[in-house]
PDB file of N, CA and C in Angstrom:
ATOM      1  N   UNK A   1     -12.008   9.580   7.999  1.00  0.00           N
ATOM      2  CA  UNK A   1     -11.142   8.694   7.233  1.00  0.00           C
ATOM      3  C   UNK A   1     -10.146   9.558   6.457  1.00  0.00           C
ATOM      4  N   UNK A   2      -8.851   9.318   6.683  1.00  0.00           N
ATOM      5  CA  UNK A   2      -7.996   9.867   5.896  1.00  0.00           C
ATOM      6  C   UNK A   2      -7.459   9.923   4.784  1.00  0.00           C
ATOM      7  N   UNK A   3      -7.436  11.180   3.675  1.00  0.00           N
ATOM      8  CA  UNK A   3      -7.161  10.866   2.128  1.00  0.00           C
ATOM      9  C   UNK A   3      -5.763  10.896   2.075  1.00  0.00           C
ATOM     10  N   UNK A   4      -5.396  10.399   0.593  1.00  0.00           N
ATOM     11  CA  UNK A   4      -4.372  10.397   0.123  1.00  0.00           C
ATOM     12  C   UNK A   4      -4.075  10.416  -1.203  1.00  0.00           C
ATOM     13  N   UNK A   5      -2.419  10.655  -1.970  1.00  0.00           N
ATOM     14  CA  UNK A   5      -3.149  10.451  -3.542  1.00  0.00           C
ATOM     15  C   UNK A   5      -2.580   9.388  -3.556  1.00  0.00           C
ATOM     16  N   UNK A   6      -2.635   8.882  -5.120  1.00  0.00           N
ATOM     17  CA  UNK A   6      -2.402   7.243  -5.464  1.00  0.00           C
ATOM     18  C   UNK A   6      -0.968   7.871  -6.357  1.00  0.00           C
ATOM     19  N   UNK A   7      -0.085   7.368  -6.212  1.00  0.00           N
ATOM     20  CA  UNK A   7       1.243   7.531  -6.565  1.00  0.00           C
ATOM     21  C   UNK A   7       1.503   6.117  -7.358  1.00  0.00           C
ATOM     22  N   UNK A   8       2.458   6.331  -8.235  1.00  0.00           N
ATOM     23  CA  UNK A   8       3.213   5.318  -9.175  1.00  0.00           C
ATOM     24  C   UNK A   8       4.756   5.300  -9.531  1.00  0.00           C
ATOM     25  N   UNK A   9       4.914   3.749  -8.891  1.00  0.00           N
ATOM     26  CA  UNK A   9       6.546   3.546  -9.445  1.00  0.00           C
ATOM     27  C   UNK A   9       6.837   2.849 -10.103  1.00  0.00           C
ATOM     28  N   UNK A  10       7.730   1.808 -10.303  1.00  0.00           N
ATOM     29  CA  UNK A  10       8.332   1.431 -10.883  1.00  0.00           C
ATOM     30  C   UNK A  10       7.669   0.042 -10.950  1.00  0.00           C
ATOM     31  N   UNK A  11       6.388  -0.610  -9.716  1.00  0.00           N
ATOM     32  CA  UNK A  11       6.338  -1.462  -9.357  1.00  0.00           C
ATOM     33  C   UNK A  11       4.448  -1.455 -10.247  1.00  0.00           C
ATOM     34  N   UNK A  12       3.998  -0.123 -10.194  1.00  0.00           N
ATOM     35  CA  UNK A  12       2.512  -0.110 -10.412  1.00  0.00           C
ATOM     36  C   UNK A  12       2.107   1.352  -9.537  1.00  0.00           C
ATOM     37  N   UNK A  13       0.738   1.141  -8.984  1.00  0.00           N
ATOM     38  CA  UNK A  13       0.237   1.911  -8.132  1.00  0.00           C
ATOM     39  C   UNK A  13       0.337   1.889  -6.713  1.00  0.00           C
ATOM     40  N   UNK A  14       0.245   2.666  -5.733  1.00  0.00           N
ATOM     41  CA  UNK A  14       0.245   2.451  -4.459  1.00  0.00           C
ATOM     42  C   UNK A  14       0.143   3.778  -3.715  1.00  0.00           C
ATOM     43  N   UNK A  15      -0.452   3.410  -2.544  1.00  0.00           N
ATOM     44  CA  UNK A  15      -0.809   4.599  -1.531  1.00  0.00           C
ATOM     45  C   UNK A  15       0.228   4.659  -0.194  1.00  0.00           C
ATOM     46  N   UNK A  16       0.414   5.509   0.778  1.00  0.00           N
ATOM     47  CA  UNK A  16       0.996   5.357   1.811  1.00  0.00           C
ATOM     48  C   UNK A  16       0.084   5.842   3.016  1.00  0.00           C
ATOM     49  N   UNK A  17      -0.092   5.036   4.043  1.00  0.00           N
ATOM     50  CA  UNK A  17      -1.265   4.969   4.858  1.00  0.00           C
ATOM     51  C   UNK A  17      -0.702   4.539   6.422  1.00  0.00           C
ATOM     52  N   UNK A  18      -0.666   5.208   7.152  1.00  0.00           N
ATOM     53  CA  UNK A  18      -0.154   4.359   8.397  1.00  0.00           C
ATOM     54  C   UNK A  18       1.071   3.831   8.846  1.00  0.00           C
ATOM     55  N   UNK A  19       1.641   4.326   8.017  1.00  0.00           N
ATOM     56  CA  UNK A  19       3.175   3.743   7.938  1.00  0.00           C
ATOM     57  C   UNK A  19       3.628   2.978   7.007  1.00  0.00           C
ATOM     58  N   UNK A  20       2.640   2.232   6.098  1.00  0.00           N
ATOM     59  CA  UNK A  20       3.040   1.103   4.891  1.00  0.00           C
ATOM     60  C   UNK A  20       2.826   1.874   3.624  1.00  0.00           C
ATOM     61  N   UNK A  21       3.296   0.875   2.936  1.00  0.00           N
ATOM     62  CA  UNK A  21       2.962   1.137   1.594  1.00  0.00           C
ATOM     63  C   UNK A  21       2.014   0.478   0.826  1.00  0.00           C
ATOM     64  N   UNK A  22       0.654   0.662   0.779  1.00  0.00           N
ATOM     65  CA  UNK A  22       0.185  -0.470   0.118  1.00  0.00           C
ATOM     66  C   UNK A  22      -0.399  -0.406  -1.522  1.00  0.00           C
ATOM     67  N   UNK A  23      -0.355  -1.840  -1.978  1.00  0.00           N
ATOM     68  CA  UNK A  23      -0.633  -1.650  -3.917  1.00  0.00           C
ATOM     69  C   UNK A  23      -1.518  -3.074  -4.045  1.00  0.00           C
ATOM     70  N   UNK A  24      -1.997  -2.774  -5.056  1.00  0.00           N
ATOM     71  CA  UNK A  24      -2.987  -3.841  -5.606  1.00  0.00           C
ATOM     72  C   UNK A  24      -2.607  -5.069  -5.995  1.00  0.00           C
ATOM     73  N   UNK A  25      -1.515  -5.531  -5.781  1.00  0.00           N
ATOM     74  CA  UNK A  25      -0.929  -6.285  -5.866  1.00  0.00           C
ATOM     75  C   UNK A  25      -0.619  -6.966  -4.745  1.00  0.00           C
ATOM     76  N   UNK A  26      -0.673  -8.657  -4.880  1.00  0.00           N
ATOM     77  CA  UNK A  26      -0.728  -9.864  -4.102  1.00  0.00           C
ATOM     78  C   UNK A  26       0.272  -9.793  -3.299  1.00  0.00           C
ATOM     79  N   UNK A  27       0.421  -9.130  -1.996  1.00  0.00           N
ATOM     80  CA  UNK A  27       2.003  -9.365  -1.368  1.00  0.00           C
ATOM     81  C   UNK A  27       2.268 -10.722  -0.866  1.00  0.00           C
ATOM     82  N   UNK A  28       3.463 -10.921  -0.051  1.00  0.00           N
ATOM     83  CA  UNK A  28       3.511 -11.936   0.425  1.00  0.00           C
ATOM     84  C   UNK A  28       2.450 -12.289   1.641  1.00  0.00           C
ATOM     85  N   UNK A  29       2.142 -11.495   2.208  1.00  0.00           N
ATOM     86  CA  UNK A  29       1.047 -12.034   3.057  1.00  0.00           C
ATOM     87  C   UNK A  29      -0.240 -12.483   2.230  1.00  0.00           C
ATOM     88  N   UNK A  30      -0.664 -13.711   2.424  1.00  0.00           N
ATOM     89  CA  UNK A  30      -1.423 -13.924   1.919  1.00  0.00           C
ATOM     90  C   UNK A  30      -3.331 -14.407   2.741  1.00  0.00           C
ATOM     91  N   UNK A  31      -4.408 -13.636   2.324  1.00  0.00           N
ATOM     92  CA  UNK A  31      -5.311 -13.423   2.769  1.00  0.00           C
ATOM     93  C   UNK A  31      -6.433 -14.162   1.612  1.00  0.00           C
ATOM     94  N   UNK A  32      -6.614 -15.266   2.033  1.00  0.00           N
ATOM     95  CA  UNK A  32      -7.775 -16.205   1.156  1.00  0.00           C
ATOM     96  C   UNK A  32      -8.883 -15.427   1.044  1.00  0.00           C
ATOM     97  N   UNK A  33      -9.722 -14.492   2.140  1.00  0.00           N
ATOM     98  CA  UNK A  33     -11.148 -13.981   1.895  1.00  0.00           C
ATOM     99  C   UNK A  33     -10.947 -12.992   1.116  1.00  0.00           C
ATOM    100  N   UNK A  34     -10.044 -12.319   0.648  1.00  0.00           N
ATOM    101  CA  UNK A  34      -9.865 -10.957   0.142  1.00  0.00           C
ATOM    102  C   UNK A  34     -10.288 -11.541  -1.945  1.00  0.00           C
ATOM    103  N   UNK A  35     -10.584 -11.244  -2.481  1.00  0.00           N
ATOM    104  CA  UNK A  35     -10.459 -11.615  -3.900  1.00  0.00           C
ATOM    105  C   UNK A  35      -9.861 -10.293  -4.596  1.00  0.00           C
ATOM    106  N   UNK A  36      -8.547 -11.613  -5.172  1.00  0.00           N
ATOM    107  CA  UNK A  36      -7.326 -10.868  -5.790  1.00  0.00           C
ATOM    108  C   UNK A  36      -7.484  -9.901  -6.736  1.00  0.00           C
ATOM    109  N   UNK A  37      -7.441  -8.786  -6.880  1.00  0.00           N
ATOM    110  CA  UNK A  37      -7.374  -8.045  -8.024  1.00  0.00           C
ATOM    111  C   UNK A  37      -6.065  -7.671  -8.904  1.00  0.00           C
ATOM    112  N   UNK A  38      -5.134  -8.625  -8.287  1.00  0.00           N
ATOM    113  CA  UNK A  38      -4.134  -9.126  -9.174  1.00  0.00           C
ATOM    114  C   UNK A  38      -3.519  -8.143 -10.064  1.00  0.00           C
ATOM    115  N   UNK A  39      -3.369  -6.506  -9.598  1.00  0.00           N
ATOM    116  CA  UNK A  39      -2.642  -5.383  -9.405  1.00  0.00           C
ATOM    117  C   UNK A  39      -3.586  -4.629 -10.654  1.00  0.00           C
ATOM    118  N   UNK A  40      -4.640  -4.974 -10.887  1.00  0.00           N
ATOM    119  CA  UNK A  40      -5.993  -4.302 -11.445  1.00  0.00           C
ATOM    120  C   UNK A  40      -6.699  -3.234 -10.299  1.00  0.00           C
ATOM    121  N   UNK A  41      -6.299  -1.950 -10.942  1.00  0.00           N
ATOM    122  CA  UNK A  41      -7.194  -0.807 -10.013  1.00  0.00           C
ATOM    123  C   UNK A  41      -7.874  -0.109 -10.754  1.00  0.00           C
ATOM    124  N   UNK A  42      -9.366  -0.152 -10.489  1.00  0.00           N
ATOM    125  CA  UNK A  42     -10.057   0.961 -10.811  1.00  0.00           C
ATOM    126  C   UNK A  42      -9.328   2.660 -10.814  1.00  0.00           C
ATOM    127  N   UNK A  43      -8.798   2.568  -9.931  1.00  0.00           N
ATOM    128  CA  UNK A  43      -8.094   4.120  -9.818  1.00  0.00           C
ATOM    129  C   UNK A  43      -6.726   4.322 -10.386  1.00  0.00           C
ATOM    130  N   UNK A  44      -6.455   5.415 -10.803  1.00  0.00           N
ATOM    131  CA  UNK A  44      -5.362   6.274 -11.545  1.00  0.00           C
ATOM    132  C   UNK A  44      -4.565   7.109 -10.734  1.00  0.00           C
ATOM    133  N   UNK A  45      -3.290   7.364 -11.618  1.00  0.00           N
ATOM    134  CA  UNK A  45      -2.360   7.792 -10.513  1.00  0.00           C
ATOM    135  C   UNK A  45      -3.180   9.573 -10.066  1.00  0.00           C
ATOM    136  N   UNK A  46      -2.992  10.115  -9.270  1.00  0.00           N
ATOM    137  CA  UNK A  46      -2.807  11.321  -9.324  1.00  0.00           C
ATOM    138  C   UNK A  46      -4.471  11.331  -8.401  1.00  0.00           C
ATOM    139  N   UNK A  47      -4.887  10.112  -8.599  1.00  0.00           N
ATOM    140  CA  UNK A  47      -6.122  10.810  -7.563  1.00  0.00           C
ATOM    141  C   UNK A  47      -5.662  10.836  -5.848  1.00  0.00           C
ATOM    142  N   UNK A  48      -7.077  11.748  -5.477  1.00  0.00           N
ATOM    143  CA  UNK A  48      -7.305  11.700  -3.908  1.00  0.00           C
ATOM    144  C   UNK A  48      -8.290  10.568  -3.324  1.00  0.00           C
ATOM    145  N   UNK A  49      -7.840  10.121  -3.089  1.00  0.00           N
ATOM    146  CA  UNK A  49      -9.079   8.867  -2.605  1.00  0.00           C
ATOM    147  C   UNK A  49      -8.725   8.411  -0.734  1.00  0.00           C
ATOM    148  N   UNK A  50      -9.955   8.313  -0.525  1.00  0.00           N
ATOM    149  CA  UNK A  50      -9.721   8.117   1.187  1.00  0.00           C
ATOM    150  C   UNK A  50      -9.244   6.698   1.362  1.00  0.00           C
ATOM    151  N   UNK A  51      -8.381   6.520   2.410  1.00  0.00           N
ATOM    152  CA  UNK A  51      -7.943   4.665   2.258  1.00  0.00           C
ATOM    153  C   UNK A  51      -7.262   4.643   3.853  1.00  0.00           C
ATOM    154  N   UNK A  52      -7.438   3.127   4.137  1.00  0.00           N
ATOM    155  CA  UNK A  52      -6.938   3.530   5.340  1.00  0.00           C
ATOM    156  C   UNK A  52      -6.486   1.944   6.098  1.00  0.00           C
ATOM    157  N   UNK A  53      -5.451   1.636   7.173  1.00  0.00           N
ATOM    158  CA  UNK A  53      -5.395   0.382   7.001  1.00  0.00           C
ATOM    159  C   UNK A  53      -6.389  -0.384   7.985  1.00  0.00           C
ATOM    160  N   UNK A  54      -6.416  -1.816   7.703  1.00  0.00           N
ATOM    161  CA  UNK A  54      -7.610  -2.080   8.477  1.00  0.00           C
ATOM    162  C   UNK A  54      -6.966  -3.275   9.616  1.00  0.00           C
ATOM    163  N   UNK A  55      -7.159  -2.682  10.833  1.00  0.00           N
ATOM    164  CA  UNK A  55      -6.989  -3.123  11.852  1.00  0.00           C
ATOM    165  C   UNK A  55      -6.181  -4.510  11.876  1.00  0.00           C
ATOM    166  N   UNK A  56      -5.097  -5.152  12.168  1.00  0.00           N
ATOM    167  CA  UNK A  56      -4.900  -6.485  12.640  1.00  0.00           C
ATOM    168  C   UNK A  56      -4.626  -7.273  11.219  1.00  0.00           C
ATOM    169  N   UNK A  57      -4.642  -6.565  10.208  1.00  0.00           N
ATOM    170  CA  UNK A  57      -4.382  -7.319   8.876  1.00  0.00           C
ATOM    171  C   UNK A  57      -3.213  -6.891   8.012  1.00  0.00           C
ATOM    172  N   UNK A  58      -3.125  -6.695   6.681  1.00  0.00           N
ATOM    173  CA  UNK A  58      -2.139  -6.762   6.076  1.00  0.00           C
ATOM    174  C   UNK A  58      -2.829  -5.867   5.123  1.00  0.00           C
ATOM    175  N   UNK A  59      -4.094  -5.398   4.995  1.00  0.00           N
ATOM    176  CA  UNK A  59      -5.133  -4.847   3.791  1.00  0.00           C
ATOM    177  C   UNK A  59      -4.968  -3.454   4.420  1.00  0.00           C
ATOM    178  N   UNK A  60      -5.529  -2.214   3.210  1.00  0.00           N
ATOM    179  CA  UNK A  60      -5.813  -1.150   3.597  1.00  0.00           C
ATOM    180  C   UNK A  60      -7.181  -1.146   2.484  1.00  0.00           C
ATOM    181  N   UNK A  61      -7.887  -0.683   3.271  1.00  0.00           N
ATOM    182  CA  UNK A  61      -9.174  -0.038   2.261  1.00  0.00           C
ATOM    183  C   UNK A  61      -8.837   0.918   1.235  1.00  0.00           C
ATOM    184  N   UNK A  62      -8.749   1.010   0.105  1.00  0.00           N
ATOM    185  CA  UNK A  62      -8.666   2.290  -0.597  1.00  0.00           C
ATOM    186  C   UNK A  62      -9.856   2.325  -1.918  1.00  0.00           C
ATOM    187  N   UNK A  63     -10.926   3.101  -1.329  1.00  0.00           N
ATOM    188  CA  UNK A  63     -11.715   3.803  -1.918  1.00  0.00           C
ATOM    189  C   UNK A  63     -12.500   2.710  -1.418  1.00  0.00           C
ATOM    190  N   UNK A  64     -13.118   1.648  -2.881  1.00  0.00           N
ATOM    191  CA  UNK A  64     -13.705   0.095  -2.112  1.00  0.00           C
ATOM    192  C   UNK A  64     -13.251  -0.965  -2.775  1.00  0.00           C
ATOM    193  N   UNK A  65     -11.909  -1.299  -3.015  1.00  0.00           N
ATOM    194  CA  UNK A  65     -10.600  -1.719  -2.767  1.00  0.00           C
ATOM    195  C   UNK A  65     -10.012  -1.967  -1.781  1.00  0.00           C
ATOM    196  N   UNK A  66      -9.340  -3.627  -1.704  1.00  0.00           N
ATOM    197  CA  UNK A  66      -9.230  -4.004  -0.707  1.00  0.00           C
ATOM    198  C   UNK A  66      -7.104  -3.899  -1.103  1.00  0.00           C
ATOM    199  N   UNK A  67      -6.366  -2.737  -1.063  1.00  0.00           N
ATOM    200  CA  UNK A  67      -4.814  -3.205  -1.641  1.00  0.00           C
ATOM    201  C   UNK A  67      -3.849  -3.496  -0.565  1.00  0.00           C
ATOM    202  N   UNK A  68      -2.963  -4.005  -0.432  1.00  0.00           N
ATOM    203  CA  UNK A  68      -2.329  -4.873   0.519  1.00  0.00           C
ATOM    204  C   UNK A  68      -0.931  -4.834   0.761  1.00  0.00           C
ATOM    205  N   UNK A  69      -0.136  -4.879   1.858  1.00  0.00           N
ATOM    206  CA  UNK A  69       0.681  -4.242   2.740  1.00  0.00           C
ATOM    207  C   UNK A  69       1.934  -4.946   2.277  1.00  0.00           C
ATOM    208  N   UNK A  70       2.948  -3.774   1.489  1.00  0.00           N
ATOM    209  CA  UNK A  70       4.226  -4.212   0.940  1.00  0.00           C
ATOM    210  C   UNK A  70       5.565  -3.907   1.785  1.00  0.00           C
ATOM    211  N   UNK A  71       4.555  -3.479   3.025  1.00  0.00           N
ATOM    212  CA  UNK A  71       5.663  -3.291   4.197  1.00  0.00           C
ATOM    213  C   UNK A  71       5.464  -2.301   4.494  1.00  0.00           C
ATOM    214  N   UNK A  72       6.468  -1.315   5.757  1.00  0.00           N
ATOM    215  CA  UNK A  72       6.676  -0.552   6.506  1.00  0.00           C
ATOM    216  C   UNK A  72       7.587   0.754   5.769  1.00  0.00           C
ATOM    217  N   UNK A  73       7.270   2.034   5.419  1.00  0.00           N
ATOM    218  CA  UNK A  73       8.187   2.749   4.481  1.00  0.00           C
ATOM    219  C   UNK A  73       9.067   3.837   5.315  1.00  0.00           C
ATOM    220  N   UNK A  74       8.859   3.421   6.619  1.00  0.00           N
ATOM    221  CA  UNK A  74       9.301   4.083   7.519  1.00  0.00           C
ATOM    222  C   UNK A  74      10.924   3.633   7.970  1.00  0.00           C
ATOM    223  N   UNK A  75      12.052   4.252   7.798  1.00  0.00           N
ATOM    224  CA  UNK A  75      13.364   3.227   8.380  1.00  0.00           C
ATOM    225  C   UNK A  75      14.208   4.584   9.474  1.00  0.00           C
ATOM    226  N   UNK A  76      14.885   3.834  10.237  1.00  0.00           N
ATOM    227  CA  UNK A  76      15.189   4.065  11.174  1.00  0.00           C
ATOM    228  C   UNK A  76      17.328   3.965  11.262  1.00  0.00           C
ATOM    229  N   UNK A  77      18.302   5.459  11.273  1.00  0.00           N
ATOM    230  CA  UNK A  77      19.618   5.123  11.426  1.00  0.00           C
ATOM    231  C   UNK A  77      19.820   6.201  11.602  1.00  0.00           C
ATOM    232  N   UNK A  78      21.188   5.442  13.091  1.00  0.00           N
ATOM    233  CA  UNK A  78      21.201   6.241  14.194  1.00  0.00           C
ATOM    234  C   UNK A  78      20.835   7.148  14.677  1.00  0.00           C
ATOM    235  N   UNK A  79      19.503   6.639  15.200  1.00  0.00           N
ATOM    236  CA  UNK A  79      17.989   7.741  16.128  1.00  0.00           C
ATOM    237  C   UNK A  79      17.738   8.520  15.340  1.00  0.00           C
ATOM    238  N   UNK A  80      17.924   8.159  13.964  1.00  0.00           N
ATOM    239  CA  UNK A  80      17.009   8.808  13.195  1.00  0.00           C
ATOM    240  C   UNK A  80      15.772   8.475  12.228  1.00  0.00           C
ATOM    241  N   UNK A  81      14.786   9.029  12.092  1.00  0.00           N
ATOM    242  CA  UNK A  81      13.954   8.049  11.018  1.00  0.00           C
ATOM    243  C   UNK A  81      13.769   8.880   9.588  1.00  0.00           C
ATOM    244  N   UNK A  82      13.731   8.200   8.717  1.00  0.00           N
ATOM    245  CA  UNK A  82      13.578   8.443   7.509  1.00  0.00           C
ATOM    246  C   UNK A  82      12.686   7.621   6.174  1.00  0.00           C
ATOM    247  N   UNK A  83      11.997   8.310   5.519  1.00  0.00           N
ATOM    248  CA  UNK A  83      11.121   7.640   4.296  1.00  0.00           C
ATOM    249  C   UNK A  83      11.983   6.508   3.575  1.00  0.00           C
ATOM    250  N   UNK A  84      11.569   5.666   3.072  1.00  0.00           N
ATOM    251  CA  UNK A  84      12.198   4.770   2.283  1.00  0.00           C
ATOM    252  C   UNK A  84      11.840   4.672   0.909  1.00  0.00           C
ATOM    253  N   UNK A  85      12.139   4.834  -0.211  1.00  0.00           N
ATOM    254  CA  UNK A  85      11.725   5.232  -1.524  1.00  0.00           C
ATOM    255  C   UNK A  85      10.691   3.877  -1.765  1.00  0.00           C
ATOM    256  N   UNK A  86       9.831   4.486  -2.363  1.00  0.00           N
ATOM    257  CA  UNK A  86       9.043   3.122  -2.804  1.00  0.00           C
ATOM    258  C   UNK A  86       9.252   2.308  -3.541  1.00  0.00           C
ATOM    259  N   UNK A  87      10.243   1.916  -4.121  1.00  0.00           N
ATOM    260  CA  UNK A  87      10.565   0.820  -4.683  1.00  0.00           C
ATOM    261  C   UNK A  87      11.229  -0.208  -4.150  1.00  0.00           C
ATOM    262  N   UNK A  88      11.723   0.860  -2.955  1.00  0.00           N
ATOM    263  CA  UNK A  88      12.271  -0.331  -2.332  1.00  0.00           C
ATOM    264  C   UNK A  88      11.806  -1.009  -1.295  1.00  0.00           C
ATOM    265  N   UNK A  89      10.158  -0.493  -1.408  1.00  0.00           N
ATOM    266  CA  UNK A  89       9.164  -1.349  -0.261  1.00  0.00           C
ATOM    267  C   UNK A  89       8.661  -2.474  -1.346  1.00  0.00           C
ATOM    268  N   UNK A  90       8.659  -3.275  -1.388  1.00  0.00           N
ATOM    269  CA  UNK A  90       8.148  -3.831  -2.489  1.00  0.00           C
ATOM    270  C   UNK A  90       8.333  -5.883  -2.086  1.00  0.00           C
ATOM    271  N   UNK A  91       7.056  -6.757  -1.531  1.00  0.00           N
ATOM    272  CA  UNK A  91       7.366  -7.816  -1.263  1.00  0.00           C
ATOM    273  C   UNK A  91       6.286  -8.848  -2.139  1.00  0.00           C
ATOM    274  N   UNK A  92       5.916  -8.510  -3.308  1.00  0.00           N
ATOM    275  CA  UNK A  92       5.097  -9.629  -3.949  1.00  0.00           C
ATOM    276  C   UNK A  92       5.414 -10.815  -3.803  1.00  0.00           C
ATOM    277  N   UNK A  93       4.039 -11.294  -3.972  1.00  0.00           N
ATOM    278  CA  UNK A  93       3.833 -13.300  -3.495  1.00  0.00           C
ATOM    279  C   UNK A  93       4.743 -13.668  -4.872  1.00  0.00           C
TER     280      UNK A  93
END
């Protein structure tokens, strides 16, 4: 399982995992079985914690935290790809 640290912007906390960005916070996808932690994290910026996304959903595991997919931070101009700052991944419900 792959680590990462927990980074902070402008928005809260969040990890980058797989290509997304994900934070503890309610995105627009919305997942009834998950219970909201409503951008409440046990964890602090600056740690290493393993997290990872989980198959076919919108969630990434981080640590045992379920935080959730504010999009893709990956962008793409002319055949080129490039990071997208994290703030500007950002799709809360």
């Amino acid at each position: 399982m792959p680590t990462t640290k927990i980074k902070k912007d402008s928005h809260g906390l969040y990890v980058r995992t797989d290509g997304s960005i994900f934070r503890p916070q309610q995105s627009n996808y919305r997942y009834e079985i998950i219970n909201d932690i409503n951008g409440q994290s046990k964890y602090k910026e600056g740690e290493t914690i393993k997290a990872y996304h989980c198959s076919q959903t919108p969630l990434a595991k981080v640590g045992d935290e379920y935080w959730f997919s504010h999009g893709c931070y990956i962008g793409f101009k002319d055949g080129k790809t490039f990071n997208l700052k994290s703030d500007d991944v950002w799709k809360c419900a």
